[in-house]
Protein backbone atom coordinates (compact mmCIF):
# COMPACT_ATOMS: atom_id res chain seq x y z
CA UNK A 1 15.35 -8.29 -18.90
CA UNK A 2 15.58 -5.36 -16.24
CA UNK A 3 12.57 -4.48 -14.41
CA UNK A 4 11.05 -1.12 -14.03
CA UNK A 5 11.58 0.79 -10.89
CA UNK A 6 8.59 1.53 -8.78
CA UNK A 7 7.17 4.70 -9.79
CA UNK A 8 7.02 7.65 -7.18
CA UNK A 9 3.44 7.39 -6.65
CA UNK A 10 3.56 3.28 -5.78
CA UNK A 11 6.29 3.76 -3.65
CA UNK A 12 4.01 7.12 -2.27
CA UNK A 13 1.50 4.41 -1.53
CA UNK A 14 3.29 2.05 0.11
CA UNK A 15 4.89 5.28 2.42
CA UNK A 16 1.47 5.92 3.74
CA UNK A 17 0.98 2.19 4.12
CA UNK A 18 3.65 1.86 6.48
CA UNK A 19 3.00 4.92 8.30
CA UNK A 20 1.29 4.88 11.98
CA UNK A 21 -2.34 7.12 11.90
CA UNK A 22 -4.37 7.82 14.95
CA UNK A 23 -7.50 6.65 13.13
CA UNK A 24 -8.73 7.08 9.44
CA UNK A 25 -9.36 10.56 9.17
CA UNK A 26 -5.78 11.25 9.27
CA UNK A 27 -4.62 8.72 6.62
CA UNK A 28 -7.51 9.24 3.77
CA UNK A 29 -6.46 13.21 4.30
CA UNK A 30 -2.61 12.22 3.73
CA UNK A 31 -3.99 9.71 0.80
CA UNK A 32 -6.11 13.04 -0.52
CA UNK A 33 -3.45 15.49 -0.28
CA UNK A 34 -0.26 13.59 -1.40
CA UNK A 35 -1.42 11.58 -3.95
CA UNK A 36 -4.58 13.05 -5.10
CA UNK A 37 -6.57 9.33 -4.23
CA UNK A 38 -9.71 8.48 -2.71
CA UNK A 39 -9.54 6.11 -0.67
CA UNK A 40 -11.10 3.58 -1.40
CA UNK A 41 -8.95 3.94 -5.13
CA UNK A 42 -5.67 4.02 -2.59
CA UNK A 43 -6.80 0.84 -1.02
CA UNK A 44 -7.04 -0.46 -4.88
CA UNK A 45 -3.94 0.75 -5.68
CA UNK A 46 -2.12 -0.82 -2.24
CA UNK A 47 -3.87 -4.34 -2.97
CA UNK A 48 -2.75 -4.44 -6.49
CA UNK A 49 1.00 -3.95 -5.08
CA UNK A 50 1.15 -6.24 -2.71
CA UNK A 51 1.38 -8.54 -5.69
CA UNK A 52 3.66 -6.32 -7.12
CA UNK A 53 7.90 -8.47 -6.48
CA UNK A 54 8.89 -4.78 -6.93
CA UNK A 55 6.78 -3.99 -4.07
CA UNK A 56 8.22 -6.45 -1.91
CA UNK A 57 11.64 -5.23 -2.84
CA UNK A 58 11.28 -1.90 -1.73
CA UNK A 59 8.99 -2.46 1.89
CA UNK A 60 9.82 -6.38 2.11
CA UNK A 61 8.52 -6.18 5.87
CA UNK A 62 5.50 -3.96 5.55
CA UNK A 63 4.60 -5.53 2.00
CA UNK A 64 4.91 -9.27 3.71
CA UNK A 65 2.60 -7.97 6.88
CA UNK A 66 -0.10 -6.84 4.94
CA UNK A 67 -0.01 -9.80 2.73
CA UNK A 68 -0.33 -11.95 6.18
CA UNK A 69 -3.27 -9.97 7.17
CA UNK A 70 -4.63 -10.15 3.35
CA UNK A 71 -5.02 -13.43 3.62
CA UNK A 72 -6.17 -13.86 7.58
CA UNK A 73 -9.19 -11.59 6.02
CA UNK A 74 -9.80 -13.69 3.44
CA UNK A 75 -9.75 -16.84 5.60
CA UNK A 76 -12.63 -15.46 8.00
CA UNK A 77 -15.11 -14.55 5.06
């Protein structure tokens, strides 16, 4: 059986994860205006597809960094 493809607004989310922001006023505006998110729903969202093999597909490198620093965050609680 065939997998979906991402839709536009998980691969949206994973876009803006990638991208470099000076701080986080920039990147909860971009998360605001593109995709209509608050951030703290983006940050959801972007957790939820780190799981996602589709994910990983489409960013392998950024999907596999944040999963690294997923779990280093988890480790120090």
């Amino acid at each position: 059986m065939e997998r979906a493809e991402l839709s536009e607004r998980d691969r949206a989310v994973l876009d803006i994860a990638g991208r470099a922001f000076t701080g986080p006023g920039p990147r909860e505006r971009a998360v605001r205006e593109r995709l209509g998110l608050s951030p703290t729903a983006y940050f959801q969202l972007l957790n939820a597809l780190l799981d996602d093999p589709r994910a990983l597909e489409y960013a392998p490198g950024l999907v596999n960094r944040l999963r690294r620093e997923r779990e280093r965050l988890r480790d120090e609680r």
